[in-house]
Protein backbone atom coordinates (compact mmCIF):
# COMPACT_ATOMS: atom_id res chain seq x y z
CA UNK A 1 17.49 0.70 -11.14
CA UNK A 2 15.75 0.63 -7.85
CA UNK A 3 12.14 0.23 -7.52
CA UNK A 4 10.19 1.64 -3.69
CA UNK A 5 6.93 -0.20 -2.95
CA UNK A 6 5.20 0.54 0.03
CA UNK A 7 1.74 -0.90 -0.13
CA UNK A 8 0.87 -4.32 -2.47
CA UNK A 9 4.49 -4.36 -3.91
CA UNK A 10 6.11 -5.38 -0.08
CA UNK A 11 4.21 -8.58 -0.86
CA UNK A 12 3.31 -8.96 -4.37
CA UNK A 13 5.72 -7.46 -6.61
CA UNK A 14 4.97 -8.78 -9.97
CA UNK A 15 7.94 -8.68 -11.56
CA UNK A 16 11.42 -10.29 -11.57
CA UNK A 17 14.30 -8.42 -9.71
CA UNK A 18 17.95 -9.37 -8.76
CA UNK A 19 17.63 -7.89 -5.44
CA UNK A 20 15.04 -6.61 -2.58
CA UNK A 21 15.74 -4.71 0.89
CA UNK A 22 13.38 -3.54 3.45
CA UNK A 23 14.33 -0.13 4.66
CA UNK A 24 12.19 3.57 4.53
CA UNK A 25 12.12 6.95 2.80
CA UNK A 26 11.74 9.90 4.75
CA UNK A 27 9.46 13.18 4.04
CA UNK A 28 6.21 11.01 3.79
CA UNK A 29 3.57 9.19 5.23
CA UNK A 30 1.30 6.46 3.93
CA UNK A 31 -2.30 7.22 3.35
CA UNK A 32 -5.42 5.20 2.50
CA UNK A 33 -6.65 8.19 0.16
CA UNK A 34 -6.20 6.93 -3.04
CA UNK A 35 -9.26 5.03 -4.38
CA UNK A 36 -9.39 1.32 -6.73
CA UNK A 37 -11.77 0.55 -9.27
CA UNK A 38 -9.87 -2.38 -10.72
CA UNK A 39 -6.86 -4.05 -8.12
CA UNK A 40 -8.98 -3.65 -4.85
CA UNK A 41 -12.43 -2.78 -5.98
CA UNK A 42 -14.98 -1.53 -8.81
CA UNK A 43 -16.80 1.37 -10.17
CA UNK A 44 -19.94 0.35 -8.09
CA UNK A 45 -17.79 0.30 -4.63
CA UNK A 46 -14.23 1.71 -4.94
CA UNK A 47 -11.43 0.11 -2.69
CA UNK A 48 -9.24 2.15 -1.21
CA UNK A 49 -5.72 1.59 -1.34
CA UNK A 50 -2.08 3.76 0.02
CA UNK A 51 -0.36 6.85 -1.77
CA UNK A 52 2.11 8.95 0.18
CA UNK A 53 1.56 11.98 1.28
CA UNK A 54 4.09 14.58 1.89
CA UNK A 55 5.13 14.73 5.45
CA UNK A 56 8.65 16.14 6.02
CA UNK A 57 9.01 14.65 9.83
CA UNK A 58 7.81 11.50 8.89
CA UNK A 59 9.23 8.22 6.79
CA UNK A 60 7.53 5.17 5.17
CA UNK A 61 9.08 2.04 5.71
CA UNK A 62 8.48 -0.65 2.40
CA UNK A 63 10.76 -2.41 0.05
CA UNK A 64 13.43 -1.58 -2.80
CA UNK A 65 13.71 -3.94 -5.41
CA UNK A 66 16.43 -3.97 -7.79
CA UNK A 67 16.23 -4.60 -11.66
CA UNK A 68 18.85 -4.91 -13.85
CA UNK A 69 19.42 -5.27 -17.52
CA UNK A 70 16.12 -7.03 -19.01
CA UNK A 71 14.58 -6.82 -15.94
CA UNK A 72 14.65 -2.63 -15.90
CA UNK A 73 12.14 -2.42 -19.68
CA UNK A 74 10.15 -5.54 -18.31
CA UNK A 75 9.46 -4.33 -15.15
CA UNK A 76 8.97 -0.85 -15.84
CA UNK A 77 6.22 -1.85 -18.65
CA UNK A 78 4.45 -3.76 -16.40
CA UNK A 79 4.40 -1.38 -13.41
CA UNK A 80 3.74 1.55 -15.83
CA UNK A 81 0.86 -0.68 -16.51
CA UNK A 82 -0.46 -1.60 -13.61
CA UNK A 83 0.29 1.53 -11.22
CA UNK A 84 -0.27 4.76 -13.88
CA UNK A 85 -2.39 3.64 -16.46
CA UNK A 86 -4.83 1.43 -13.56
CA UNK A 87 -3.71 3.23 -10.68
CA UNK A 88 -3.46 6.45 -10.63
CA UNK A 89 0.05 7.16 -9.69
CA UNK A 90 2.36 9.15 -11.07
CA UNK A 91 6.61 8.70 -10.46
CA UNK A 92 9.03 9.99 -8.62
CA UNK A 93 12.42 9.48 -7.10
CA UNK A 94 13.75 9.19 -3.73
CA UNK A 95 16.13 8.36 -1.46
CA UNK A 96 15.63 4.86 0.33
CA UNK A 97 17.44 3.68 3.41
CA UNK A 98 17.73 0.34 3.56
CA UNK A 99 17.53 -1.27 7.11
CA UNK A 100 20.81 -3.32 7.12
CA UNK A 101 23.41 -1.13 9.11
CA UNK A 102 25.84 -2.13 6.42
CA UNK A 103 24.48 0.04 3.64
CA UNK A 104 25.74 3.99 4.85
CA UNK A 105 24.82 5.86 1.63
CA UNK A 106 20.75 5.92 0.94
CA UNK A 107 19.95 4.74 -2.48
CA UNK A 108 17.84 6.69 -5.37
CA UNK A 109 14.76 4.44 -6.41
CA UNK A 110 11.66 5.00 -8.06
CA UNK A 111 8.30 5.17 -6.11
CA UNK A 112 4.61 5.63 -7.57
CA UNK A 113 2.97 8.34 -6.02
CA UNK A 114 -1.12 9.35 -6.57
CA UNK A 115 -1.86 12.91 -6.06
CA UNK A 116 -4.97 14.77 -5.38
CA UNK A 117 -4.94 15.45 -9.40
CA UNK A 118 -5.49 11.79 -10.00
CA UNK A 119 -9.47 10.91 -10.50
CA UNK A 120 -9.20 7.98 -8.63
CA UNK A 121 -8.07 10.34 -5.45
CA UNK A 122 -10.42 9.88 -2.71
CA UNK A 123 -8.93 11.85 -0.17
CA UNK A 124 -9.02 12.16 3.40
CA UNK A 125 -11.54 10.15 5.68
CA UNK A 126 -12.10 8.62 9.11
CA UNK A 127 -10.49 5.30 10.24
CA UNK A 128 -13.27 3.77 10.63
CA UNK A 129 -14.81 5.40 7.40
CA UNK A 130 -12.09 3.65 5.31
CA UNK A 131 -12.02 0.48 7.29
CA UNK A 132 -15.79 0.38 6.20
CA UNK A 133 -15.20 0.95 2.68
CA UNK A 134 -12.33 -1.12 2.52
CA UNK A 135 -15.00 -4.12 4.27
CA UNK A 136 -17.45 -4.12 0.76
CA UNK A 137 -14.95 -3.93 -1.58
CA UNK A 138 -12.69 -6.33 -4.18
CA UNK A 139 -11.63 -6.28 -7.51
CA UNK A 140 -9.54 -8.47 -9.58
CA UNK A 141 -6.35 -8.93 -7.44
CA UNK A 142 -8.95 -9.85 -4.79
CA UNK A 143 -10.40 -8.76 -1.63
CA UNK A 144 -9.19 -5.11 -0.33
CA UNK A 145 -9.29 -6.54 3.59
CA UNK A 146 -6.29 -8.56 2.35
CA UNK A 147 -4.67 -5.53 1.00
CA UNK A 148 -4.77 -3.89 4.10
CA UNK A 149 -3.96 -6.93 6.53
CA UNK A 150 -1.00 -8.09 4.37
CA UNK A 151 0.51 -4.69 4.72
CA UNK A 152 -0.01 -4.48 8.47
CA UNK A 153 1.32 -7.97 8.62
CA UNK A 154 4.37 -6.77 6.68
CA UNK A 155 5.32 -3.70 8.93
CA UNK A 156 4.44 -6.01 11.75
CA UNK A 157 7.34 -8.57 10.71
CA UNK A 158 9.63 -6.74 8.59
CA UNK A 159 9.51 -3.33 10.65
CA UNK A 160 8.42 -4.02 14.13
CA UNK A 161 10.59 -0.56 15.26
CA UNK A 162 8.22 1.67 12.68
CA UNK A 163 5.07 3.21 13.76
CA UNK A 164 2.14 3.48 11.21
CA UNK A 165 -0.50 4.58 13.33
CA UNK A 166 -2.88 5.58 10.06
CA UNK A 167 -2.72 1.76 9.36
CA UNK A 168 -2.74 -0.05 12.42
CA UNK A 169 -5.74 2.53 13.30
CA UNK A 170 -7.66 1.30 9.95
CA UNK A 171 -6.97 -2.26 10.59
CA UNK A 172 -8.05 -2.45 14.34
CA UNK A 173 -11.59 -0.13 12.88
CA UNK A 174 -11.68 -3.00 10.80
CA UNK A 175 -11.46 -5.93 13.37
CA UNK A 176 -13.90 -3.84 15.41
CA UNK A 177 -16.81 -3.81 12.72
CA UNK A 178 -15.90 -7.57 10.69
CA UNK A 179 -18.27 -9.61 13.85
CA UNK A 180 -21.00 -6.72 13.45
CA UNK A 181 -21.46 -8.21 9.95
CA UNK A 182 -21.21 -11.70 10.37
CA UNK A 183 -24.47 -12.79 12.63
CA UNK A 184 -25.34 -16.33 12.28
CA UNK A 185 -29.02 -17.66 12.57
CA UNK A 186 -28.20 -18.76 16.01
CA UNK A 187 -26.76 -15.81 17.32
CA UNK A 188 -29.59 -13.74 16.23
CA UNK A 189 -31.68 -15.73 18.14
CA UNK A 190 -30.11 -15.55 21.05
CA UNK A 191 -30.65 -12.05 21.06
């Protein structure tokens, strides 16, 4: 069984696997609409976190992790756990394509998907309007600035060809207002 993660899971999968490849499904793109009260943020000040969102001319680049044998109950317990029943999401299957040149046939994997039906769906906003919310909040897998910056760093490294211009827009609106909230005693004296 293959497993597509595209946001937290690049990084953090949480589970054991035999096997991982970077590569990309076509027919979406990522979003920041789907919101966290738990992972990334609370009830008070939701984080806000990716979903896909059906796009047929575009693709989403991530990973594919591959469980086998023990691995494909454990695994799917603990992501039923932590994506549907905390998350949101709902599943689905694909087609991945991993990025090695090597591998001609694309490869069926399950993804997690939120939809608008979820509760925790926030929708559509601004760059800078998520960048802000994403600022305030954390929840129990910590901050959600590291969310987004580890999965800008990712695409970065692992997928320097792919354009994500929804994230790389967020995370520059982010560097832009981080020193507008950080004013030392000194500085606003010099003012």
């Amino acid at each position: 069984v293959w497993i597509f993660g595209y946001g937290s899971l690049v990084w953090r999968p949480g589970f054991e696997f035999t096997s991982r490849k970077v590569g990309f499904i076509r027919g979406y793109s990522r979003r920041f609409w789907q919101g966290d009260t738990f992972h990334r943020g609370s009830e008070r000040m939701p984080g806000r976190v990716v979903t896909l969102l059906e796009d047929c001319g575009a693709c989403t680049w991530g990973v594919a992790y591959e469980v086998r044998g023990e691995q494909i109950a454990a695994s799917l317990q603990y992501l039923n756990m932590r994506e549907a029943v905390l998350g949101g999401y709902d599943t689905k299957l694909v087609k991945f394509h991993p990025q090695e040149k090597d591998v001609e046939e694309p490869i069926l994997a399950l993804v997690y998907i939120a939809t608008p039906q979820n509760p925790s769906y926030l929708g559509p906003a601004s760059e800078e309007d998520i960048a802000a919310q994403i600022i305030v909040s954390s929840g129990c897998a910590g901050h959600n600035i590291e969310y987004l910056l580890r999965l800008a760093d990712f695409m970065r490294y692992f997928c320097p060809q792919a354009e994500d211009k929804h994230l790389f827009s967020i995370e520059e609106a982010l560097i832009s207002i981080l020193p507008c909230l950080y004013y030392t005693e000194e500085s606003l004296e010099e003012t």
